[in-house]
N, C-alpha and C. Protein backbone atom coordinates (compact mmCIF):
# COMPACT_ATOMS: atom_id res chain seq x y z
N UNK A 1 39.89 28.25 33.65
CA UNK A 1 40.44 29.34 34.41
C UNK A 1 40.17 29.07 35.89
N UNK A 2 41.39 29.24 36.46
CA UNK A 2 41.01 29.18 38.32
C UNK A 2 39.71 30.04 38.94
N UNK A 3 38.95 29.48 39.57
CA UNK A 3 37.89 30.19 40.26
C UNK A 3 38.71 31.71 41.28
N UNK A 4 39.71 31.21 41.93
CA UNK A 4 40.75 32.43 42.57
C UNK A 4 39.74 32.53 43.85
N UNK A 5 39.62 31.56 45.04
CA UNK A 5 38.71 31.69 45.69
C UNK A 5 39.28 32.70 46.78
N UNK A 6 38.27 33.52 47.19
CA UNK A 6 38.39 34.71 48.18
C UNK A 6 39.39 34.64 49.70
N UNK A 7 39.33 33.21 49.84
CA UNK A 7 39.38 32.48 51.42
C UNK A 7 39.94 31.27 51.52
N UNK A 8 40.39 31.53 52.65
CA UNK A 8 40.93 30.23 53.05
C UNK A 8 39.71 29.25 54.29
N UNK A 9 39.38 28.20 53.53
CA UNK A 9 38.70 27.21 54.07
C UNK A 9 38.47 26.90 55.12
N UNK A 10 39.74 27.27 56.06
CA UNK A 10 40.04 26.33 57.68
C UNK A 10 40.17 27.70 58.00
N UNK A 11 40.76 28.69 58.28
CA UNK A 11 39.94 29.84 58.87
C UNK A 11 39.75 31.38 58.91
N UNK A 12 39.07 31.16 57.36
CA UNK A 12 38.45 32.00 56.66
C UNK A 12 39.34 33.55 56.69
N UNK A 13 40.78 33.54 56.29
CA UNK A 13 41.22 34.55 56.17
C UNK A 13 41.24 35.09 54.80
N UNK A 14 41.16 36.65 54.27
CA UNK A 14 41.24 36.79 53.35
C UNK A 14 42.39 36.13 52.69
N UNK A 15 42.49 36.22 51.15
CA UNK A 15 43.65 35.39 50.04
C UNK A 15 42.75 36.57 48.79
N UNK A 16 43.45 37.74 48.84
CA UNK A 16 43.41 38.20 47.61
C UNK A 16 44.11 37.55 46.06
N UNK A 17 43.67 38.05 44.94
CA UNK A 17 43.61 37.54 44.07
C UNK A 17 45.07 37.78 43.20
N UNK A 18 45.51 38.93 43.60
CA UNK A 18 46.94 39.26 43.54
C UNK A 18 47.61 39.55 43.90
N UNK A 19 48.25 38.32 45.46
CA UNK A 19 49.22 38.46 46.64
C UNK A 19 49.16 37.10 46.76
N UNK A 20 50.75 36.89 46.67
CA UNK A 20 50.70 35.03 46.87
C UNK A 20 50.30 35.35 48.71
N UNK A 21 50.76 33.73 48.94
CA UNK A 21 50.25 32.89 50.22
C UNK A 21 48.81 32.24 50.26
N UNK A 22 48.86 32.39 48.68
CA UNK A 22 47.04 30.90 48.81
C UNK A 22 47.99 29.67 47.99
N UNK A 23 47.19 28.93 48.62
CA UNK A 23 47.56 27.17 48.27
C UNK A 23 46.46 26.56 47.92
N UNK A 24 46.68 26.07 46.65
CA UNK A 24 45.58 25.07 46.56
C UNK A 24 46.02 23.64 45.86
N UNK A 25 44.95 23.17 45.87
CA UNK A 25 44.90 21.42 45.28
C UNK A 25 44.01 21.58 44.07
N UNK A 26 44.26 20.03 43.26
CA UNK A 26 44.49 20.43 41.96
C UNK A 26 42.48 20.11 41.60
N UNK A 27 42.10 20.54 42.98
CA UNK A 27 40.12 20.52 42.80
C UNK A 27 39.82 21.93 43.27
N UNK A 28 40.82 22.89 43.31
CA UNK A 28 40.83 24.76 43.66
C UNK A 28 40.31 24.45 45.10
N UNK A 29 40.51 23.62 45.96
CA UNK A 29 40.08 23.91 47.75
C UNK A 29 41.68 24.91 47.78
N UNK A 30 41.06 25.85 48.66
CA UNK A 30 42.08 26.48 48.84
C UNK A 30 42.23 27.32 50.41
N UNK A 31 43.74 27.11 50.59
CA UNK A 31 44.39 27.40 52.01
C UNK A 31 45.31 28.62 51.87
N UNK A 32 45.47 29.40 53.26
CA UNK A 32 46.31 30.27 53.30
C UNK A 32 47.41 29.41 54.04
N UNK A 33 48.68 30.26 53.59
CA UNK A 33 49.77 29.72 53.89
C UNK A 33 50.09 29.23 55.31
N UNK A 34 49.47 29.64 56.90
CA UNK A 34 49.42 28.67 58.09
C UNK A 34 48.54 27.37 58.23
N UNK A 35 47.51 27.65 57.71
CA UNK A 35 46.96 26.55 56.73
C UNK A 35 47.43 25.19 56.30
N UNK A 36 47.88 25.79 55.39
CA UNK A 36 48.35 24.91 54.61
C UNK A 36 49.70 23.87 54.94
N UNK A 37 50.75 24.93 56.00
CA UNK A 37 51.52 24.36 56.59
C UNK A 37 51.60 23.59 57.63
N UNK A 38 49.98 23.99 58.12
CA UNK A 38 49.59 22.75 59.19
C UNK A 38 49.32 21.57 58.73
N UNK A 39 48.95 21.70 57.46
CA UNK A 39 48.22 20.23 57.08
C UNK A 39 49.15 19.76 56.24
N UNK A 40 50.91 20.13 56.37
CA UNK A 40 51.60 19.51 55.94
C UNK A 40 51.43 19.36 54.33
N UNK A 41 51.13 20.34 53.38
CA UNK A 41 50.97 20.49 52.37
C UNK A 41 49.82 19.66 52.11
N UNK A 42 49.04 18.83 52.50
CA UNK A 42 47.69 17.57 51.83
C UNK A 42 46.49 18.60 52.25
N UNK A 43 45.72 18.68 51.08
CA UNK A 43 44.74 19.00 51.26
C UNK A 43 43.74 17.86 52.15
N UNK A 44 42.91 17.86 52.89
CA UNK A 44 42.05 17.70 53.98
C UNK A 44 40.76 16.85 53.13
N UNK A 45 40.05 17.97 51.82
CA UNK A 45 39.14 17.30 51.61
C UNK A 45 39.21 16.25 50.43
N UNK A 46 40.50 16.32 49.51
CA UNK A 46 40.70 15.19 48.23
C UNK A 46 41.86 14.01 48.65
N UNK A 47 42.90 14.99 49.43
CA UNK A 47 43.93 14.23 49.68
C UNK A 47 45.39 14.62 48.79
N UNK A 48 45.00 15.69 47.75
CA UNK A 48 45.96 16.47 46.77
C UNK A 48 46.97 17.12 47.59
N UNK A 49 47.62 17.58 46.46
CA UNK A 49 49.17 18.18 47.11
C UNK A 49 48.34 20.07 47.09
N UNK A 50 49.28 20.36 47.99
CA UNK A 50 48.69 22.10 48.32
C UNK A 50 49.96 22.49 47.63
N UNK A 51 49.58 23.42 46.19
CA UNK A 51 50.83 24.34 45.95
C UNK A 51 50.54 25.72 46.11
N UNK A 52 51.53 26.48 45.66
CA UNK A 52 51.34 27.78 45.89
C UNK A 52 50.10 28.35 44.19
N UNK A 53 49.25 28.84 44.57
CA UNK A 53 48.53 29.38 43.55
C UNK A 53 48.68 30.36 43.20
N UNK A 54 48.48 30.44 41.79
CA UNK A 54 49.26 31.53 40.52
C UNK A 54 48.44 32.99 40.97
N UNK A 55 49.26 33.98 40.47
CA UNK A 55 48.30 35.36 41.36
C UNK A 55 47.91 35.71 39.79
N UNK A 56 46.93 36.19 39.74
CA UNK A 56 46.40 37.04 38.72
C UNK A 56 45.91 38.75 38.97
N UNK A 57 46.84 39.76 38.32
CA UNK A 57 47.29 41.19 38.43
C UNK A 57 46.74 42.21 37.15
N UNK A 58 46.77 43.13 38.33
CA UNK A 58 46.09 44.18 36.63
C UNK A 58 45.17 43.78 35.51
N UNK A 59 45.48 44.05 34.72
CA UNK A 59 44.25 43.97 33.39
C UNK A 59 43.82 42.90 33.40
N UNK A 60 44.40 41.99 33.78
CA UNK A 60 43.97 40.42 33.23
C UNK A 60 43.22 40.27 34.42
N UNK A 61 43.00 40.98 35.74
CA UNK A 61 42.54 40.32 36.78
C UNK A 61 41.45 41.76 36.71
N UNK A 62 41.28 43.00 36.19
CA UNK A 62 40.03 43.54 36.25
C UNK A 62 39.10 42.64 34.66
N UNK A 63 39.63 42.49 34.24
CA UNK A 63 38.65 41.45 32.78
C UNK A 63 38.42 39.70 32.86
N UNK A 64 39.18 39.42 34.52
CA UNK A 64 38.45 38.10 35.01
C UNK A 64 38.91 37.55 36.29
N UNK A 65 37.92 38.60 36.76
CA UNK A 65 37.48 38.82 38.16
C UNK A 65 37.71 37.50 38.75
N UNK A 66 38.33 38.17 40.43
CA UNK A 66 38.29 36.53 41.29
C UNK A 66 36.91 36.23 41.63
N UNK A 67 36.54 34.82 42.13
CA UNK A 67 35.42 34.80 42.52
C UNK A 67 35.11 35.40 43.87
N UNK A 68 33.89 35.40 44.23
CA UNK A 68 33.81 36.28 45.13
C UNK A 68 32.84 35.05 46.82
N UNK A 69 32.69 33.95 45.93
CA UNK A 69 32.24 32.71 46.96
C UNK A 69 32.90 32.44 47.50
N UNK A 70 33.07 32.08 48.99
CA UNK A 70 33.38 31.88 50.24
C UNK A 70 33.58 30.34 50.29
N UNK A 71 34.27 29.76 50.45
CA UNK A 71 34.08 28.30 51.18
C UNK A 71 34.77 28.11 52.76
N UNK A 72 33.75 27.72 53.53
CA UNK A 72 34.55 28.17 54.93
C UNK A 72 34.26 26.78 55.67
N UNK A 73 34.77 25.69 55.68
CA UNK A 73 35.04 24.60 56.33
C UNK A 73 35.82 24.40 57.95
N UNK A 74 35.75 24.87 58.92
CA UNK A 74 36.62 24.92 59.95
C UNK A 74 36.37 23.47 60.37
N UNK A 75 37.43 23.37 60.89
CA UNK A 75 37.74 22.20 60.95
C UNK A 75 38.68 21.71 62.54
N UNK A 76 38.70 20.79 63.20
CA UNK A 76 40.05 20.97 64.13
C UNK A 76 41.68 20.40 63.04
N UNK A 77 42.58 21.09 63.66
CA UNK A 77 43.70 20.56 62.97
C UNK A 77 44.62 19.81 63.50
């Protein structure tokens, strides 16, 4: 199951758990959509493709909760 991380990496905007505009690579680093379009879809730290990540809603998302860990990498772009 996706971790559904809280944030975007490069600069730390929220990415709720059920509202697209998070991107991630296929190791869950994950970007919000200016983000992600800066770095030209490649993730930064594997080198993976950035897609759009699946939203998880209602019941299925109060019985498995997003995570709630932070990863905050800033970076220049």
């Amino acid at each position: 199951m996706l971790e559904l991380r809280p944030g975007c990496e490069l600069c730390d905007t929220d990415l709720p758990a059920d509202l697209p505009g998070a991107f991630i690579c296929s190791f869950e680093c994950t970007f919000c959509h200016d983000c992600a379009a800066k770095l030209h879809q490649v993730c930064p730290n594997c080198g993976g493709e950035l897609l759009p990540r699946p939203r998880r809603v209602g019941a299925r998302l109060a019985a498995n909760p997003a995570s709630t860990q932070r990863v905050y990498k800033p970076r220049p772009l």
